[in-house]
C-alpha atoms as a PDB file:
ATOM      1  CA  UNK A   1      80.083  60.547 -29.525  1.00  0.00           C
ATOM      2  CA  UNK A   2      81.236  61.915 -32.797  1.00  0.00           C
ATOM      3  CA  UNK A   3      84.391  60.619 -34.308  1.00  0.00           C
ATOM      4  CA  UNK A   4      86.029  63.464 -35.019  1.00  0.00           C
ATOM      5  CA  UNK A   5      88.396  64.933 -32.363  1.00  0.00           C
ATOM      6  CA  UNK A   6      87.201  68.545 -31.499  1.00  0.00           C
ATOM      7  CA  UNK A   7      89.094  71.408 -31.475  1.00  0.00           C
ATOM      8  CA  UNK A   8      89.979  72.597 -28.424  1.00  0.00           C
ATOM      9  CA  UNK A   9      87.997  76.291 -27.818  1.00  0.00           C
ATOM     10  CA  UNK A  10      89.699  78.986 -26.124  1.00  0.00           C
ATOM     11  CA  UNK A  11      86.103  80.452 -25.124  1.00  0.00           C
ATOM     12  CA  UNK A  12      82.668  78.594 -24.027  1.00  0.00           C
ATOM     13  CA  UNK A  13      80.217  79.981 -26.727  1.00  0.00           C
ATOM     14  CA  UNK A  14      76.650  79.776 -24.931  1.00  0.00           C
ATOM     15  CA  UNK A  15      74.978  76.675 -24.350  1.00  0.00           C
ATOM     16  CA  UNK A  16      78.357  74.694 -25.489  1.00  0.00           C
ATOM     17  CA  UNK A  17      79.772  72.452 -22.632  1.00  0.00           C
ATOM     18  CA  UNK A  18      83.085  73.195 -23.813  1.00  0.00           C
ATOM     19  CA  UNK A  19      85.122  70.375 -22.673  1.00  0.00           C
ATOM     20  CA  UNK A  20      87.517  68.970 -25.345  1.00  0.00           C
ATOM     21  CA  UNK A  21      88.018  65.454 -26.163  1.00  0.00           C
ATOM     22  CA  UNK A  22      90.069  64.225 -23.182  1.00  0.00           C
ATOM     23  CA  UNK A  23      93.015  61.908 -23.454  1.00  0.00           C
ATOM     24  CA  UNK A  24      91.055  58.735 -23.607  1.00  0.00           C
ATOM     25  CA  UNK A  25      88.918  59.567 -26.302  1.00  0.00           C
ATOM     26  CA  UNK A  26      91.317  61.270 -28.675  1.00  0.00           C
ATOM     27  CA  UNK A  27      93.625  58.190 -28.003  1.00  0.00           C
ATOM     28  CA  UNK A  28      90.406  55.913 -29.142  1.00  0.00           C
ATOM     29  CA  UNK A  29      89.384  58.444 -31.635  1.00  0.00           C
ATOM     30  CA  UNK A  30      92.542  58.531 -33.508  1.00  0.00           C
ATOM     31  CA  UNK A  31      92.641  54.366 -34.250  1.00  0.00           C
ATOM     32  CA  UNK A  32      90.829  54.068 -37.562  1.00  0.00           C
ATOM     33  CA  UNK A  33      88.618  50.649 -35.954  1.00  0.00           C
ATOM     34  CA  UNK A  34      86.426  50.631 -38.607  1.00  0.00           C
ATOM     35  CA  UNK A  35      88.963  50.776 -41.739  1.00  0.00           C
ATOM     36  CA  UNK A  36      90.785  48.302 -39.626  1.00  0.00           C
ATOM     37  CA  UNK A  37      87.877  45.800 -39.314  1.00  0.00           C
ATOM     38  CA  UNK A  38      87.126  46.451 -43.210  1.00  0.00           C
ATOM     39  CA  UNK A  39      90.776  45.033 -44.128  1.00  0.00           C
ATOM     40  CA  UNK A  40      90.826  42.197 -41.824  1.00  0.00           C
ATOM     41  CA  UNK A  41      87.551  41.281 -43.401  1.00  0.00           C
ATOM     42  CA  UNK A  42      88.861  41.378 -47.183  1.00  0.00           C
ATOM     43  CA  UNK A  43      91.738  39.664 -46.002  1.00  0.00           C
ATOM     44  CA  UNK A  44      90.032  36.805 -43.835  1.00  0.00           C
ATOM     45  CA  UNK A  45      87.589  36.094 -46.785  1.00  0.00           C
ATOM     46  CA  UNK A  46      90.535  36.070 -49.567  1.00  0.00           C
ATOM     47  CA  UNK A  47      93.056  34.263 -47.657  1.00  0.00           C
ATOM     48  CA  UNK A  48      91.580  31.327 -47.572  1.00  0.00           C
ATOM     49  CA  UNK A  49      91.421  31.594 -51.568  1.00  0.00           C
ATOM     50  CA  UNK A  50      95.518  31.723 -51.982  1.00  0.00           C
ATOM     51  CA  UNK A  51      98.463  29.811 -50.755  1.00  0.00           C
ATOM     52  CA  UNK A  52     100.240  31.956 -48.024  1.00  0.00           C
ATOM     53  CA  UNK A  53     103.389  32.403 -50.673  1.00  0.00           C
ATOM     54  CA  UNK A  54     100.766  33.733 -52.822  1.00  0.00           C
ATOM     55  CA  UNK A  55      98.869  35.813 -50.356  1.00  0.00           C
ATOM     56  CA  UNK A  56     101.856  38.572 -50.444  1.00  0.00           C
ATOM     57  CA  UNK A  57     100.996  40.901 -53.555  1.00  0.00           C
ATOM     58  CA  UNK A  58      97.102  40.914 -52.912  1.00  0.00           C
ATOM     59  CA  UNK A  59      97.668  41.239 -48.995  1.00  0.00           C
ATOM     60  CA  UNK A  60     100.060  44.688 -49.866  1.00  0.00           C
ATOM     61  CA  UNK A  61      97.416  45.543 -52.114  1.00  0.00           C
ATOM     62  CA  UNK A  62      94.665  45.525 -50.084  1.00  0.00           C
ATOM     63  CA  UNK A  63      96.506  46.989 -47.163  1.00  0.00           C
ATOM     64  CA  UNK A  64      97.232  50.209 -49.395  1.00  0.00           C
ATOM     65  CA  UNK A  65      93.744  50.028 -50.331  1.00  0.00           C
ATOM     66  CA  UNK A  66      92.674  50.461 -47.111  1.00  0.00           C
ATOM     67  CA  UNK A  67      95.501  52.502 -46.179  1.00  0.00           C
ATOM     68  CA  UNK A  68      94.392  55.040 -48.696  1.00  0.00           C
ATOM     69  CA  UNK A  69      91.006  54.639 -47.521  1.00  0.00           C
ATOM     70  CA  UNK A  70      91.613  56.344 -44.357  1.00  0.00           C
ATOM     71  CA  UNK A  71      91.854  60.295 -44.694  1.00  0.00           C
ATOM     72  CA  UNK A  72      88.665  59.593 -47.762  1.00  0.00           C
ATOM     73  CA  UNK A  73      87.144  58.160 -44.564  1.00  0.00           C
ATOM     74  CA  UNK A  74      88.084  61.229 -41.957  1.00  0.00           C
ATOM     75  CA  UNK A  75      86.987  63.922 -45.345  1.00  0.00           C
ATOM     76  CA  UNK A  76      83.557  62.459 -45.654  1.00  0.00           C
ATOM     77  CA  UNK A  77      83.180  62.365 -42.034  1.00  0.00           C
ATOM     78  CA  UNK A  78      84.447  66.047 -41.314  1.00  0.00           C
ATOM     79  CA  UNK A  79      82.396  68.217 -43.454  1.00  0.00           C
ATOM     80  CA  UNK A  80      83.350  71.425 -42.137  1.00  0.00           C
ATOM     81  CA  UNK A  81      85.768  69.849 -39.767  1.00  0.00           C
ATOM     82  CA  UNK A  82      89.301  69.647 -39.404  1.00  0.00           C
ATOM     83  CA  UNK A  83      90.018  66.332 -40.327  1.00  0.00           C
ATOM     84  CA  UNK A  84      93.515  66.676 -41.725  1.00  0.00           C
ATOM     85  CA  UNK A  85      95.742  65.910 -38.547  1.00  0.00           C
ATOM     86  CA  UNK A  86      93.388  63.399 -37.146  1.00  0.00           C
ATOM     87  CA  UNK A  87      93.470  61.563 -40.674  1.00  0.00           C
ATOM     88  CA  UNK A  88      97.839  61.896 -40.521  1.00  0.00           C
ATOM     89  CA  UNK A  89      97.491  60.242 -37.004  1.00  0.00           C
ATOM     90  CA  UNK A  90      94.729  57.577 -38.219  1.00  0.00           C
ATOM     91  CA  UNK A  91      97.189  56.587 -41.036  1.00  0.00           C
ATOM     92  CA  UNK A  92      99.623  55.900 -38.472  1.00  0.00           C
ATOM     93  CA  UNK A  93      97.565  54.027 -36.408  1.00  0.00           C
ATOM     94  CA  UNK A  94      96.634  51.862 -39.341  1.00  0.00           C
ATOM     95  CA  UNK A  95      99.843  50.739 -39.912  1.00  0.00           C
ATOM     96  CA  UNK A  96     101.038  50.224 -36.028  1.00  0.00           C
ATOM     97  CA  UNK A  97      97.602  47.704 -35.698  1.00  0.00           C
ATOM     98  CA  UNK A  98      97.886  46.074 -38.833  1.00  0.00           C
ATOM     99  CA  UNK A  99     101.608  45.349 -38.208  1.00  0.00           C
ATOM    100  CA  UNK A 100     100.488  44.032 -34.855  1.00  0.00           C
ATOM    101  CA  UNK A 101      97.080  41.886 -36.142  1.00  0.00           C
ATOM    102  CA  UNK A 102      97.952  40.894 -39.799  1.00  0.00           C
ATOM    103  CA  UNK A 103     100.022  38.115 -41.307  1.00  0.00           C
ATOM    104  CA  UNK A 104     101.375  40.581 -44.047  1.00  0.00           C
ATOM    105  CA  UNK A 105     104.510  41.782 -41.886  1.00  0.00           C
ATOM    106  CA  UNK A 106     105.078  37.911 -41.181  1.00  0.00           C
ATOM    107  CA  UNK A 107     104.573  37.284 -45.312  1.00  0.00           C
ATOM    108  CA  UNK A 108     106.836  39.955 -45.596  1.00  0.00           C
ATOM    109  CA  UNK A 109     109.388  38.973 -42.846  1.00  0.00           C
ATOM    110  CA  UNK A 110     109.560  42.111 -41.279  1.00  0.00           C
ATOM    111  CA  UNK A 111     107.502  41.031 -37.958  1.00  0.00           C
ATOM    112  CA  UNK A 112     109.382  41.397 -34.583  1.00  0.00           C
ATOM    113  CA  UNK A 113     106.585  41.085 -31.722  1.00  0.00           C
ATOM    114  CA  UNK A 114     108.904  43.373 -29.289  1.00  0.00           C
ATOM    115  CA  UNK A 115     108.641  46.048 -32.169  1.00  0.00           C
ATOM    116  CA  UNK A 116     104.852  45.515 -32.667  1.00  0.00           C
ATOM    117  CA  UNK A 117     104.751  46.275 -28.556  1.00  0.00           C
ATOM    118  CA  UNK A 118     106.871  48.809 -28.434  1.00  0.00           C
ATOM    119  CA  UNK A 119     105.192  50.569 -31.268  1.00  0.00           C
ATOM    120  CA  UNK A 120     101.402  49.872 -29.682  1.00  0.00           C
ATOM    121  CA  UNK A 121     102.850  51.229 -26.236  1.00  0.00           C
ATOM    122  CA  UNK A 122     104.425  54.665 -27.459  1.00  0.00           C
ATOM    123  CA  UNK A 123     101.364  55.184 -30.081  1.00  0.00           C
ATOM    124  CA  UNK A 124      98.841  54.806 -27.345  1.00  0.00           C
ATOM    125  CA  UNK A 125     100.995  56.960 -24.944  1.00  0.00           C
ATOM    126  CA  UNK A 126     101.793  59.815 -26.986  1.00  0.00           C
ATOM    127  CA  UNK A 127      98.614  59.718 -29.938  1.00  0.00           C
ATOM    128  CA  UNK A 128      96.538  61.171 -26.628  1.00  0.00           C
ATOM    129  CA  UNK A 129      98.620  64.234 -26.109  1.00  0.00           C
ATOM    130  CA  UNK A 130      98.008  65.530 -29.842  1.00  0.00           C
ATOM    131  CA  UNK A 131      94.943  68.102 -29.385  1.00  0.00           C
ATOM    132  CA  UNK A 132      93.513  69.300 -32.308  1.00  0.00           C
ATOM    133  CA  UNK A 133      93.924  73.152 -31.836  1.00  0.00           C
ATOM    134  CA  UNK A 134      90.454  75.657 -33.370  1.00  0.00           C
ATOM    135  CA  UNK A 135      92.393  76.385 -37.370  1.00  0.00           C
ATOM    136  CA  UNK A 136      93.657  72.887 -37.607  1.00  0.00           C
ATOM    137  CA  UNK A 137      93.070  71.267 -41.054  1.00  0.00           C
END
């Protein structure tokens, strides 16, 4: 499975299955897991290097790091693809899971679990109904 959301063809060329990504997989496809298990790495082996007052400046740091890191990511995985909108939805996702799995919104006191829900639930719900359409960047 490529990870890359296809576009959606209008037309079956020959020998091309042409089903699109369905609603599961662009809904998987669009959460940036691997730039997501890269940060919680840097941060799990740093934090235990710093006081937790002193974990705020590298942990923002290495969360726009990372941040940044996504659409690089999506362009050296495209190719010839369209990777633009997938990497504008990835960018989101980043920052909905590492709201809901980091300390940093905590450090920062801007955590409110019922917001870190809320924000999983409608991501999940409504990141699946975005198809990639065939001129898409």
């Amino acid at each position: 499975m490529s990870r890359l959301i296809q576009p959606e063809q209008r037309f079956k060329l020959a020998g091309e299955s042409g089903k699109a990504n369905d609603y599961t997989e662009r809904v998987i496809k669009y959460v940036p897991t691997e730039i997501i298990a890269g940060y919680l790495f840097v941060i799990g082996f740093i934090k235990p290097l710093t006081k937790n007052d002193d974990m705020i400046l590298p942990g923002v740091v290495i969360f726009a790091v990372f941040f940044l890191l996504v659409p690089i990511y999506f362009k050296l995985l495209a190719k010839s693809e369209p990777f633009i909108t997938q990497s504008v939805i990835a960018m989101v996702a980043f920052i909905i899971w590492i709201y809901n799995i980091s300390d940093l919104p905590v450090l920062l006191n801007i955590y409110a679990s019922w917001v870190g829900a809320l924000l999983l639930v409608v991501f999940t719900i409504l990141s699946g109904l975005i198809k990639i359409k065939p001129g898409d960047k």
